[in-house]
C-alpha atoms as a PDB file:
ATOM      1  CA  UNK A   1      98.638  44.037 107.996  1.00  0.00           C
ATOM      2  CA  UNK A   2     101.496  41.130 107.934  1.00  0.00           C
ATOM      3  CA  UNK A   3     102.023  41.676 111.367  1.00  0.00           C
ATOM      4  CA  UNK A   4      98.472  41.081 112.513  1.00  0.00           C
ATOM      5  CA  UNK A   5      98.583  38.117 109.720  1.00  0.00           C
ATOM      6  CA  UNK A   6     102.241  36.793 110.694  1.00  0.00           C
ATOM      7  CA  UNK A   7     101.553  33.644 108.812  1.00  0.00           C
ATOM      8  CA  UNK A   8     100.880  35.363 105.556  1.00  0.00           C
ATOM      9  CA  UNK A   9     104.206  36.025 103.607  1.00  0.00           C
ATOM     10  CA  UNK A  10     105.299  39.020 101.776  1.00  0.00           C
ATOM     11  CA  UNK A  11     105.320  37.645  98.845  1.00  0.00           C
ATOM     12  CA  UNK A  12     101.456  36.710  99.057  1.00  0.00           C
ATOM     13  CA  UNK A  13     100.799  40.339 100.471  1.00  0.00           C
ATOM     14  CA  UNK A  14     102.396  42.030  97.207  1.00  0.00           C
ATOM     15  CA  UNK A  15     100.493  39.506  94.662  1.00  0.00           C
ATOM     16  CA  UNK A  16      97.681  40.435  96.625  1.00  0.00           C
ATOM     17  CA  UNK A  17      98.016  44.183  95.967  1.00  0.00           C
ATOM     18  CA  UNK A  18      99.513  43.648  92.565  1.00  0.00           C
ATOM     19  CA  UNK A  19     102.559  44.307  93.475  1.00  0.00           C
ATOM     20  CA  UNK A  20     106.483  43.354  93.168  1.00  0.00           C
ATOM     21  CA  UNK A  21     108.192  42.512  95.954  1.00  0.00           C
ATOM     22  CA  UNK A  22     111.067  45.204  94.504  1.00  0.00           C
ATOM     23  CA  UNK A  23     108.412  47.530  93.961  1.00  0.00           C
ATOM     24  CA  UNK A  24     107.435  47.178  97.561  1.00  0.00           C
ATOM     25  CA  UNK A  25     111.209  47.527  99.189  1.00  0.00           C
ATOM     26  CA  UNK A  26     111.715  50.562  96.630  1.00  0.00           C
ATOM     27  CA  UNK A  27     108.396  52.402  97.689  1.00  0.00           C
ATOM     28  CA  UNK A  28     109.850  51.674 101.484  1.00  0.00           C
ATOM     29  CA  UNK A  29     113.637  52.831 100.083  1.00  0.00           C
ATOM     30  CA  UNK A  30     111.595  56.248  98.871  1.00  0.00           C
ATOM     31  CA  UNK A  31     110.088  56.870 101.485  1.00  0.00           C
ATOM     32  CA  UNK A  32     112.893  57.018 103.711  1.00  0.00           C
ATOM     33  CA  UNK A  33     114.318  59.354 101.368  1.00  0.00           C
ATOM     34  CA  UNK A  34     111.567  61.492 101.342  1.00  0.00           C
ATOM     35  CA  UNK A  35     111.403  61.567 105.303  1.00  0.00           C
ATOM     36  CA  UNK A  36     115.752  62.436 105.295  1.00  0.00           C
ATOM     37  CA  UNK A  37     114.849  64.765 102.896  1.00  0.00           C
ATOM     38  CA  UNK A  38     111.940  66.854 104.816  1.00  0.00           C
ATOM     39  CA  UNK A  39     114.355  66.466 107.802  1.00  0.00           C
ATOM     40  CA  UNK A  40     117.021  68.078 105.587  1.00  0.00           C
ATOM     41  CA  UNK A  41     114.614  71.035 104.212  1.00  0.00           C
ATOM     42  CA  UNK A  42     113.155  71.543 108.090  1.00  0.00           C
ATOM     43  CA  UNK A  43     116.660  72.224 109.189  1.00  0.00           C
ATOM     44  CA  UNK A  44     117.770  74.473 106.762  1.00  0.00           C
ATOM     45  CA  UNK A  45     114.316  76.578 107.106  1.00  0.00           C
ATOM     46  CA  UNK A  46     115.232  77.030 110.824  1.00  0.00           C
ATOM     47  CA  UNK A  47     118.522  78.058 109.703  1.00  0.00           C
ATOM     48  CA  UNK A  48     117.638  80.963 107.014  1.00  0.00           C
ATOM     49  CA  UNK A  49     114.565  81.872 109.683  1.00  0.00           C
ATOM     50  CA  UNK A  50     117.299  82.238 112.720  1.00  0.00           C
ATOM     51  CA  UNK A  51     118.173  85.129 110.723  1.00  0.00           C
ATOM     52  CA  UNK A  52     114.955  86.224 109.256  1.00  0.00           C
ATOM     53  CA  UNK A  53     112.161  84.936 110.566  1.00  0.00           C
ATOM     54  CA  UNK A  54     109.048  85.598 109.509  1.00  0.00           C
ATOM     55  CA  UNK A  55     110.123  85.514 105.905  1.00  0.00           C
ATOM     56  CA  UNK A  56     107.458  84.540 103.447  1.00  0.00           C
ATOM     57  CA  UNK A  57     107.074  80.908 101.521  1.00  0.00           C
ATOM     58  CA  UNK A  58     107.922  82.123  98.124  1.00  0.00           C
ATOM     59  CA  UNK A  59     110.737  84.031  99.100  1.00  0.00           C
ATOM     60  CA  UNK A  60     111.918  81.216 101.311  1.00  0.00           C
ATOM     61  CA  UNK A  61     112.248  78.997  98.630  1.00  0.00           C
ATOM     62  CA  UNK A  62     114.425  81.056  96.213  1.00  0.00           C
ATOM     63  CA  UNK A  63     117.082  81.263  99.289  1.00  0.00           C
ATOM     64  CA  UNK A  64     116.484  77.825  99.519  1.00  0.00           C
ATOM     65  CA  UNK A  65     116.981  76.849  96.030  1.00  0.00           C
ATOM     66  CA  UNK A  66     120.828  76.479  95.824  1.00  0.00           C
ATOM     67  CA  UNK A  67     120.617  74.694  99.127  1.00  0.00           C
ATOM     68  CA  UNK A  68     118.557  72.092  98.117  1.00  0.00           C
ATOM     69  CA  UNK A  69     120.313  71.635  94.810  1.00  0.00           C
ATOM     70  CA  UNK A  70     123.559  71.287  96.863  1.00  0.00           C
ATOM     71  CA  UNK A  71     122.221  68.572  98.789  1.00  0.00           C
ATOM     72  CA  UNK A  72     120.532  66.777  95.660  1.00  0.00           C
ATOM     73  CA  UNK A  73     116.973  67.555  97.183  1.00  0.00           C
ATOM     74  CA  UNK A  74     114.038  68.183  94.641  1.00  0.00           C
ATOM     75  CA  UNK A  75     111.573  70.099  95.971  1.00  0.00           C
ATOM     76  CA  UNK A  76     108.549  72.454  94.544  1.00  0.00           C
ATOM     77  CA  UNK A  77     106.986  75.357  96.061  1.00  0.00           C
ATOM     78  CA  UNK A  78     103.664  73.511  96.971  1.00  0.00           C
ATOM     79  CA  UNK A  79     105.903  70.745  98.599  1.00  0.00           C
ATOM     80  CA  UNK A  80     107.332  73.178 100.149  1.00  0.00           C
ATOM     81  CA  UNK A  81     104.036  74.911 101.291  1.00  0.00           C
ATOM     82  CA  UNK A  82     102.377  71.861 102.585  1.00  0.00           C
ATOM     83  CA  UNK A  83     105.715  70.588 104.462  1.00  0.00           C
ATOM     84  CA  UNK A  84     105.972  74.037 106.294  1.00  0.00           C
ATOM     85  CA  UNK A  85     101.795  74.089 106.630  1.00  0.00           C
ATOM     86  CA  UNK A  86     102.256  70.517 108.322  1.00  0.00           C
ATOM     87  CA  UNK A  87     104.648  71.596 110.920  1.00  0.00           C
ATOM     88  CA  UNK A  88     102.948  74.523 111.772  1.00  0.00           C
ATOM     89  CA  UNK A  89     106.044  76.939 109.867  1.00  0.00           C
ATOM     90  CA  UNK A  90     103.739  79.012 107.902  1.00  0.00           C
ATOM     91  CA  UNK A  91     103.637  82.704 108.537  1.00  0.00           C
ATOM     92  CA  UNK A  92     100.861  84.600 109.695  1.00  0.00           C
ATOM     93  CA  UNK A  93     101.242  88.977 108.764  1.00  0.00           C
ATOM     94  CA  UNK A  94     100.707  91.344 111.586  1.00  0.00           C
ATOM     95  CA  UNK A  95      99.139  94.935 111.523  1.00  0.00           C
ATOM     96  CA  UNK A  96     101.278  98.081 112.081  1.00  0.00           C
ATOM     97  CA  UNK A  97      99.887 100.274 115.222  1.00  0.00           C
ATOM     98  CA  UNK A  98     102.245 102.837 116.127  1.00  0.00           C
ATOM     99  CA  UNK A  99     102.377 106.171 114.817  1.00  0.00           C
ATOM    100  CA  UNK A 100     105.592 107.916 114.199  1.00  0.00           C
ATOM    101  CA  UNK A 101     104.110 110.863 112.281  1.00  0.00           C
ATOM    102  CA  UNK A 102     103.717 114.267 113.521  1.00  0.00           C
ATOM    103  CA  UNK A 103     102.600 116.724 110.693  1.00  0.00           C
ATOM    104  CA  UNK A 104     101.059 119.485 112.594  1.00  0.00           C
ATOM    105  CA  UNK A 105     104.011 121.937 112.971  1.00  0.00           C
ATOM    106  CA  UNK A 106     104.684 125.139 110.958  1.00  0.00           C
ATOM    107  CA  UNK A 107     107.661 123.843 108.891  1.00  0.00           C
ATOM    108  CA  UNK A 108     107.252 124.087 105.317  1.00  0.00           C
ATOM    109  CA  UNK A 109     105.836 121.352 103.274  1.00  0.00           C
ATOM    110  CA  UNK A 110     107.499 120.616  99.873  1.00  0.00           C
ATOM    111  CA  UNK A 111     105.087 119.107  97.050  1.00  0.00           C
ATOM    112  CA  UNK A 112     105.612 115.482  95.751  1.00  0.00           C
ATOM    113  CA  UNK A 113     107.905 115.423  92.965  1.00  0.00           C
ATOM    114  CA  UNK A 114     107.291 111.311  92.017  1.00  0.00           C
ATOM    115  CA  UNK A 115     104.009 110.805  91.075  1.00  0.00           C
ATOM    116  CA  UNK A 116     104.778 110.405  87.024  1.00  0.00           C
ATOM    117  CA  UNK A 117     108.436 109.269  88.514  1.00  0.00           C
ATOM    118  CA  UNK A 118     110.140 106.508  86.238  1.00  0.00           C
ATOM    119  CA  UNK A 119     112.966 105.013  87.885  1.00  0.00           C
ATOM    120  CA  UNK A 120     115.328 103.730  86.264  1.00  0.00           C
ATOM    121  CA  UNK A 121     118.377 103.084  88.373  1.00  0.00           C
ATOM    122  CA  UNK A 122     119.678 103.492  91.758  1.00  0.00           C
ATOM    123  CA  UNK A 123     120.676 106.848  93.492  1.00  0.00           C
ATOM    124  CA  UNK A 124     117.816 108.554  92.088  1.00  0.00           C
ATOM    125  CA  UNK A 125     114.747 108.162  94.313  1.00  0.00           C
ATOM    126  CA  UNK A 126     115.388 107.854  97.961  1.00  0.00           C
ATOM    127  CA  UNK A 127     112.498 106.952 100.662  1.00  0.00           C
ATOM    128  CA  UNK A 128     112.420 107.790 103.984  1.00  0.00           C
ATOM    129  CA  UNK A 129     110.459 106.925 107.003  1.00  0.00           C
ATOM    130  CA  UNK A 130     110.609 106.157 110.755  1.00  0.00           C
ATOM    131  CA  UNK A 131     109.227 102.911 112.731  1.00  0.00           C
ATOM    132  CA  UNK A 132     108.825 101.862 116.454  1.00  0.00           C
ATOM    133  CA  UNK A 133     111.383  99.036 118.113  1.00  0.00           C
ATOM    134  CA  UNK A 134     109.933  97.891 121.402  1.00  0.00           C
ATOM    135  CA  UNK A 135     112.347  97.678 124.839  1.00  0.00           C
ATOM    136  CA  UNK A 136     111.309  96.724 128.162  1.00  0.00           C
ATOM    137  CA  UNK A 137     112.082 101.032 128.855  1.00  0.00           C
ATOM    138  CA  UNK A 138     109.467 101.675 126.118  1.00  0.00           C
ATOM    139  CA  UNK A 139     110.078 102.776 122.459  1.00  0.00           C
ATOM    140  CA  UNK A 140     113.243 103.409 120.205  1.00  0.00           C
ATOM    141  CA  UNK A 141     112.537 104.853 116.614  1.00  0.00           C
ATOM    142  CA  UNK A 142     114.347 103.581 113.974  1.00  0.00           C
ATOM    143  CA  UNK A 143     114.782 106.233 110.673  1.00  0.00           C
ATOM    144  CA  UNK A 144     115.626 104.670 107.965  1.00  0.00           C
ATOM    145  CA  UNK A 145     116.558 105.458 104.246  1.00  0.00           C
ATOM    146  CA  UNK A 146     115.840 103.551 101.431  1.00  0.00           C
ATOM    147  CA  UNK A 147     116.860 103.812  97.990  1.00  0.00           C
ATOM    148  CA  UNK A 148     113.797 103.166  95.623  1.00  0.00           C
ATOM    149  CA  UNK A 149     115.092 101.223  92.642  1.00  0.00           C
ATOM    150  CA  UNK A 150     116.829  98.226  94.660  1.00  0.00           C
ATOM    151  CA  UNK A 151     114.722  98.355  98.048  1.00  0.00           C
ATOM    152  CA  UNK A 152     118.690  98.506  99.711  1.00  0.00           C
ATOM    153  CA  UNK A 153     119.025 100.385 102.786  1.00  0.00           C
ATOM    154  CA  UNK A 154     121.246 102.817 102.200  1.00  0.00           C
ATOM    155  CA  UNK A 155     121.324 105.157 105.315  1.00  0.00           C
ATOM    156  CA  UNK A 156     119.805 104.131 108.688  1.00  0.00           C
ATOM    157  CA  UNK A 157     119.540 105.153 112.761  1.00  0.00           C
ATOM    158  CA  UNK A 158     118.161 103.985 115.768  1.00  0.00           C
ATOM    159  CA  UNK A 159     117.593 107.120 118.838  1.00  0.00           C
ATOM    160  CA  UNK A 160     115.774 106.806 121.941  1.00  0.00           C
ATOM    161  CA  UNK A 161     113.089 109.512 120.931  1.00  0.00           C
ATOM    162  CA  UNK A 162     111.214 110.649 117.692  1.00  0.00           C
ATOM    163  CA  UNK A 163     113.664 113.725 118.046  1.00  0.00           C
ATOM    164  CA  UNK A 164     114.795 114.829 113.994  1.00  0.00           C
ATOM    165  CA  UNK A 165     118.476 113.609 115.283  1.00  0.00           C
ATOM    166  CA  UNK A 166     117.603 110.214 114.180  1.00  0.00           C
ATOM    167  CA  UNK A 167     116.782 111.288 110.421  1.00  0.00           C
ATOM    168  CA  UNK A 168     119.806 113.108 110.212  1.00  0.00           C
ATOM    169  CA  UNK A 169     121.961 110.568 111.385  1.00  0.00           C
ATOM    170  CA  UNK A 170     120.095 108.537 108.672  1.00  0.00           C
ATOM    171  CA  UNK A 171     121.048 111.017 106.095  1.00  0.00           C
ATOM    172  CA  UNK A 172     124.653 111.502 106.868  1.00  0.00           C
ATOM    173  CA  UNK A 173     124.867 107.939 106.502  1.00  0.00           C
ATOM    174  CA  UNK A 174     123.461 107.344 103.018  1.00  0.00           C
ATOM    175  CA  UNK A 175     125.226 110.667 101.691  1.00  0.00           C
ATOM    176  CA  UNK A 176     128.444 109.515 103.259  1.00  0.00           C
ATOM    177  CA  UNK A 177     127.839 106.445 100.959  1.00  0.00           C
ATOM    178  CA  UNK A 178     126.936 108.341  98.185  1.00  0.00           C
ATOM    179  CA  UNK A 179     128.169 107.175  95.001  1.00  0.00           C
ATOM    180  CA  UNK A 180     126.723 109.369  92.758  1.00  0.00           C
ATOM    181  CA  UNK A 181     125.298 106.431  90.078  1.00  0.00           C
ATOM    182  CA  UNK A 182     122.696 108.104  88.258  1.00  0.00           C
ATOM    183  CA  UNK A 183     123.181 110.956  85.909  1.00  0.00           C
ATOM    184  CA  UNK A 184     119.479 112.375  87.258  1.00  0.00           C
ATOM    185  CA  UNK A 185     119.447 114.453  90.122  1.00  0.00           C
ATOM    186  CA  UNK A 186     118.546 112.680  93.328  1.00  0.00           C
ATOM    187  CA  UNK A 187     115.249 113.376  95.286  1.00  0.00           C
ATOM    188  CA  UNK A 188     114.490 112.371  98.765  1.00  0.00           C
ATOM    189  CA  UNK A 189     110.999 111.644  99.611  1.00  0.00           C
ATOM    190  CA  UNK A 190     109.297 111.472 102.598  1.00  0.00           C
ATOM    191  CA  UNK A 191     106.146 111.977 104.804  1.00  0.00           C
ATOM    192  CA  UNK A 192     105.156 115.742 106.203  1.00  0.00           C
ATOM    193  CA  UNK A 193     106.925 114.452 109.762  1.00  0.00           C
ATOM    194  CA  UNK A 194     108.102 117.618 111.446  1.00  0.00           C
ATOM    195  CA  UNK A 195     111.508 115.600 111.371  1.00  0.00           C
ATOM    196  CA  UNK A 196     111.310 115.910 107.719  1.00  0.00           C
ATOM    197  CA  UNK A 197     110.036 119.411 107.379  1.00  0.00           C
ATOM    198  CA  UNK A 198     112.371 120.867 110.299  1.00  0.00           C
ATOM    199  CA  UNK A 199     115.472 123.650 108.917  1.00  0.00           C
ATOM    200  CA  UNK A 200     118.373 120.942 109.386  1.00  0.00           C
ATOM    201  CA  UNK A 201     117.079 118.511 108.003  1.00  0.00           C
ATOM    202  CA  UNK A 202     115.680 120.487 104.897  1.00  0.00           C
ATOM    203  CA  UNK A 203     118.762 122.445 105.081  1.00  0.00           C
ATOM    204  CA  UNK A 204     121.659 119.409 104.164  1.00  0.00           C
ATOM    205  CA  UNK A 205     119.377 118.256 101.379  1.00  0.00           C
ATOM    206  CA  UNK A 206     119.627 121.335  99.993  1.00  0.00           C
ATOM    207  CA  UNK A 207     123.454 121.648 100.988  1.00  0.00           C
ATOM    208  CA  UNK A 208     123.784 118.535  98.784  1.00  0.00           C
ATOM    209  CA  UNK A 209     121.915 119.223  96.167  1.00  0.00           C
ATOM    210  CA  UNK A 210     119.211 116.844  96.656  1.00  0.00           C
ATOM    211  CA  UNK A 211     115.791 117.706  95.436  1.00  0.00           C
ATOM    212  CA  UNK A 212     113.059 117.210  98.397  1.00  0.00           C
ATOM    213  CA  UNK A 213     109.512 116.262  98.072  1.00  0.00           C
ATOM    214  CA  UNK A 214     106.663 114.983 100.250  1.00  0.00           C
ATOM    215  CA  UNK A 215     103.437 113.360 100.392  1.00  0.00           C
ATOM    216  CA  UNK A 216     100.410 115.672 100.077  1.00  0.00           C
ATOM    217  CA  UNK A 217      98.245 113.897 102.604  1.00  0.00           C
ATOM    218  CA  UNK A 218      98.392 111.726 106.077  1.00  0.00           C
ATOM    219  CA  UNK A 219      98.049 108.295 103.673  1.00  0.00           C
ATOM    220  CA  UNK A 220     100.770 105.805 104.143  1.00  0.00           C
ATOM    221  CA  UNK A 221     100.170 104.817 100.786  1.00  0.00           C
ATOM    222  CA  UNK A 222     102.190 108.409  99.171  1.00  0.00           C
ATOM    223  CA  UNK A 223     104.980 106.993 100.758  1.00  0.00           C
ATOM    224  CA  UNK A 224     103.958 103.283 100.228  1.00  0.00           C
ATOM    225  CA  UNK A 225     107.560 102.120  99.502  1.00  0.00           C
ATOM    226  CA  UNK A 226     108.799 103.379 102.771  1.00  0.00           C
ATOM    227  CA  UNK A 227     105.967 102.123 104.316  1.00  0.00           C
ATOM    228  CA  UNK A 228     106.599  98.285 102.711  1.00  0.00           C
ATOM    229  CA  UNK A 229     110.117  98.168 103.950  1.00  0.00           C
ATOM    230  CA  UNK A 230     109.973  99.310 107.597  1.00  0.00           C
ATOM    231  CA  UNK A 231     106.775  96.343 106.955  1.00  0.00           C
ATOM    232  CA  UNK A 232     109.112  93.396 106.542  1.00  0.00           C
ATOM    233  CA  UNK A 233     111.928  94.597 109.041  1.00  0.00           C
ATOM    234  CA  UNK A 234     108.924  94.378 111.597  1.00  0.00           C
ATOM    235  CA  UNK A 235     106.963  91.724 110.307  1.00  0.00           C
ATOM    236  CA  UNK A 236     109.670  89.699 109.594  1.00  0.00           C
ATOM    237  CA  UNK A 237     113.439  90.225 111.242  1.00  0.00           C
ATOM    238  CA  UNK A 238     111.761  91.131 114.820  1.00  0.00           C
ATOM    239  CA  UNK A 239     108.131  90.083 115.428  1.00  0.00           C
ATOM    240  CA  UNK A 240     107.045  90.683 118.929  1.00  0.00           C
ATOM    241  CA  UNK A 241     110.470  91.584 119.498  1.00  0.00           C
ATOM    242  CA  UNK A 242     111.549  93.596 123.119  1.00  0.00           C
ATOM    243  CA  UNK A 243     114.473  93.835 123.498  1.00  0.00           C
ATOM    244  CA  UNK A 244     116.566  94.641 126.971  1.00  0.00           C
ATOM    245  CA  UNK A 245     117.892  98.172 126.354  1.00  0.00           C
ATOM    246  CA  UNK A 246     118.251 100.584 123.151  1.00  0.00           C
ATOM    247  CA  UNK A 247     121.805  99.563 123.328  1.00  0.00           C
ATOM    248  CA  UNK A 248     120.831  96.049 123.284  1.00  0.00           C
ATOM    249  CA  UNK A 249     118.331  97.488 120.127  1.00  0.00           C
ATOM    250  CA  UNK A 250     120.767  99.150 117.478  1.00  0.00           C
ATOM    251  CA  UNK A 251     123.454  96.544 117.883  1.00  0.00           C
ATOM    252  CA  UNK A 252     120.534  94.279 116.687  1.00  0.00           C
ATOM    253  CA  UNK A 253     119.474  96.190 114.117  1.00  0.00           C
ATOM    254  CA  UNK A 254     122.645  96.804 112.731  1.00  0.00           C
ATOM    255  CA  UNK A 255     122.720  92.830 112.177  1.00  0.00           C
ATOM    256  CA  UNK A 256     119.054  92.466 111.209  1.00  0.00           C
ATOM    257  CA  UNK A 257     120.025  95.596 108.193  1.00  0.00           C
ATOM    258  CA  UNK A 258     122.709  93.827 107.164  1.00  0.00           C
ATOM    259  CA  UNK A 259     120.984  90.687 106.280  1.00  0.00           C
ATOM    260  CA  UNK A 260     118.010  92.407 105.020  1.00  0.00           C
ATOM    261  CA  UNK A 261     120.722  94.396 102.468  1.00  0.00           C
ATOM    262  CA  UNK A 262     122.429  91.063 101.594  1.00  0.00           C
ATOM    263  CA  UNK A 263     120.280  87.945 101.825  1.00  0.00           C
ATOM    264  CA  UNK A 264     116.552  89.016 101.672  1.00  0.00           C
ATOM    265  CA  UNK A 265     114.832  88.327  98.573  1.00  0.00           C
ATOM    266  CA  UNK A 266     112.606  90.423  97.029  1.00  0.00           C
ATOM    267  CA  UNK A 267     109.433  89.584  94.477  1.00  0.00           C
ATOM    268  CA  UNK A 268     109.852  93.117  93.268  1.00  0.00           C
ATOM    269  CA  UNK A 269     113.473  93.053  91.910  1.00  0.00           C
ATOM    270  CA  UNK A 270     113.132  89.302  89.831  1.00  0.00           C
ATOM    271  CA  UNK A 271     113.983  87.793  93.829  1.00  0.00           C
ATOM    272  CA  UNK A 272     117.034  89.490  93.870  1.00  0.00           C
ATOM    273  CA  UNK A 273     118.660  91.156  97.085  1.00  0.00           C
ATOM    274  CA  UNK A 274     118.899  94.841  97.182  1.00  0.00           C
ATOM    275  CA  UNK A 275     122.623  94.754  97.071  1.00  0.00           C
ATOM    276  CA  UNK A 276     122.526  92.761  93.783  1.00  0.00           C
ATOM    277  CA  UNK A 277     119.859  94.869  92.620  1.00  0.00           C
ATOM    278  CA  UNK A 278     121.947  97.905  93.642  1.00  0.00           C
ATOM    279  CA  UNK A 279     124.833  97.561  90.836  1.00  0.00           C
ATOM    280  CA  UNK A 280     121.919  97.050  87.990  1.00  0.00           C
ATOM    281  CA  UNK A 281     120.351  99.832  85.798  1.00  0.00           C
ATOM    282  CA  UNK A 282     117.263  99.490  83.590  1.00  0.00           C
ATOM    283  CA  UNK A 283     113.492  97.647  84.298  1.00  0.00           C
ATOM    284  CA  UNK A 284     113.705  95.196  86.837  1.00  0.00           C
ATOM    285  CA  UNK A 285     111.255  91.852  86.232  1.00  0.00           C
ATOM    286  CA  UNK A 286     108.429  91.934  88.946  1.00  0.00           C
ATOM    287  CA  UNK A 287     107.316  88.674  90.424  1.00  0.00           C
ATOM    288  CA  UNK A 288     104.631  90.260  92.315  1.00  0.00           C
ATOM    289  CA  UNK A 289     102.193  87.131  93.284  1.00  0.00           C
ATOM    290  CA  UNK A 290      98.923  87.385  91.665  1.00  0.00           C
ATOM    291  CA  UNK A 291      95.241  87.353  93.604  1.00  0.00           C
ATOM    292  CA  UNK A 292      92.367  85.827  92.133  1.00  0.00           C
ATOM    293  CA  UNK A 293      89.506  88.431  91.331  1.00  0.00           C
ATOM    294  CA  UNK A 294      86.744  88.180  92.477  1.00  0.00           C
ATOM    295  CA  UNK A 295      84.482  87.852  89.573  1.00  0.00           C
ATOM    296  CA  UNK A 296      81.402  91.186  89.685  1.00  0.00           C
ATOM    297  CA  UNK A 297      77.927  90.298  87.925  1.00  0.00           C
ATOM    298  CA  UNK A 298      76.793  93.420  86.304  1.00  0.00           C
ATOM    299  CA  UNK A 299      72.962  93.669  85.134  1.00  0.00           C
ATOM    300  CA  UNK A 300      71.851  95.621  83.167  1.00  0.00           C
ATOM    301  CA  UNK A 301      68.172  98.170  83.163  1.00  0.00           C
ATOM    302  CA  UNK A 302      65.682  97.344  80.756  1.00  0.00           C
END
């Protein structure tokens, strides 16, 4: 406005608009320091997403937290939220479409042993599962292991076919790091997967003394955990992802587990990593984000 009315001071323009002249350098003065600011919190985002990156809002902002605090920047979620919304930063989930499960095979199927399970510390549940990495050659299959109490990965593998080699390079890693926390008996659980099911596999469980159990149907939701973590290594470490080789694969992976293990926040464990949440014991504080309900009319018959 005062440069289309040059002749108009700044002093007239702020009476005009009830306004200080101080209030109307400060509002410029804040503004700036908003903009560095945003500038500030933009950078940083692209930093933690180099690394992860399709990781969530909410989650973003507790890695974010002692960041911003470092750098004297105040900044709520919803800020945060409409900042990343502006600029076009906001994640969007994908669908898993690849099926790693092959059940029909005449193996013997164990019965679940978790359904009334209450954890209550690490080493005593273990997941297990297997998901698809893409190459321009085709598919790699990644088996992983994951202990159920602080979502840490705790034995892992990547092979070039969905050959039971894979799991049981898996399993000789987590029993190799094995350190025998809980004073319950550990039980692996897993889906009906012939790489499961198959004698050496089932064979250095039992070598091992670790109880086995399975889901009783094809549903991803008996092994839901499993399910959830091999979820955010695709949704969010390598979306889209091909890489060149399978060589070129695991020594990815091996970074993207390691990151996952040490800097990926989780709802489920109070935002904790699973290697925090791997030295606790006891209940855990959920910060599972709550859906609105849809409301239901019921009527009644007269």
């Amino acid at each position: 406005m005062r440069q289309s009315h040059s002749y108009v001071s700044l002093g007239d323009l702020c009476a005009l608009f009830g306004v200080t002249r101080q209030a109307y350098y400060d509002a410029i003065r804040h503004a700036e320091k908003a903009t560095i600011a945003n500038m500030v919190v933009l950078t940083l985002v692209k930093e933690i997403r180099s690394q992860m990156p399709m990781l969530g809002t909410r989650k973003l902002m507790y890695v974010l937290e002692p960041k911003l605090i470092e750098h004297g920047i105040k900044m709520g979620r919803d800020h945060l939220f409409d900042l990343l919304r502006f600029h076009g930063l906001l994640i969007r989930r994908r669908k898993r479409i690849a099926r790693t499960t092959d059940s029909n095979h005449v193996y013997k199927r164990y019965p679940n042993l978790i359904k009334e399970l209450m954890i209550t510390g690490p080493e005593q549940l273990w997941v297990s599962d297997i998901t698809y990495i893409r190459t321009l050659h085709g598919f790699s299959y990644l088996s992983l292991i994951t202990d159920a109490y602080s979502r840490m990965i705790v034995g892992y593998s990547l092979h070039p076919t969905l050959e039971a080699i894979g799991c049981l390079k898996a399993l000789e890693m987590a029993i190799t790091g094995w350190k025998h926390l809980s004073p319950f008996y550990l039980i692996h659980h897993s889906d009906r997967g012939i790489q499961y099911c198959c004698n050496e596999y089932t064979e250095m469980l039992r070598r091992y003394g670790i109880a086995i159990s399975m889901t009783q149907s094809g549903s991803p939701y008996d092994n839901a955990l499993a399910e959830r973590v091999n979820g955010i290594l695709k949704n969010e470490f390598y979306p889209k992802r091909v890489y060149q080789n399978h060589k070129d694969a695991a020594k990815n992976i091996d970074k993207i587990i390691k990151v996952y293990n040490l800097q990926r926040p989780h709802s489920s464990l109070d935002f904790q990593t699973p290697k925090n949440a791997h030295s606790k014991t006891g209940e855990i504080k959920k910060r599972w984000k709550r859906y609105p309900r849809k409301s239901v009319a019921i009527t009644a018959e007269v």
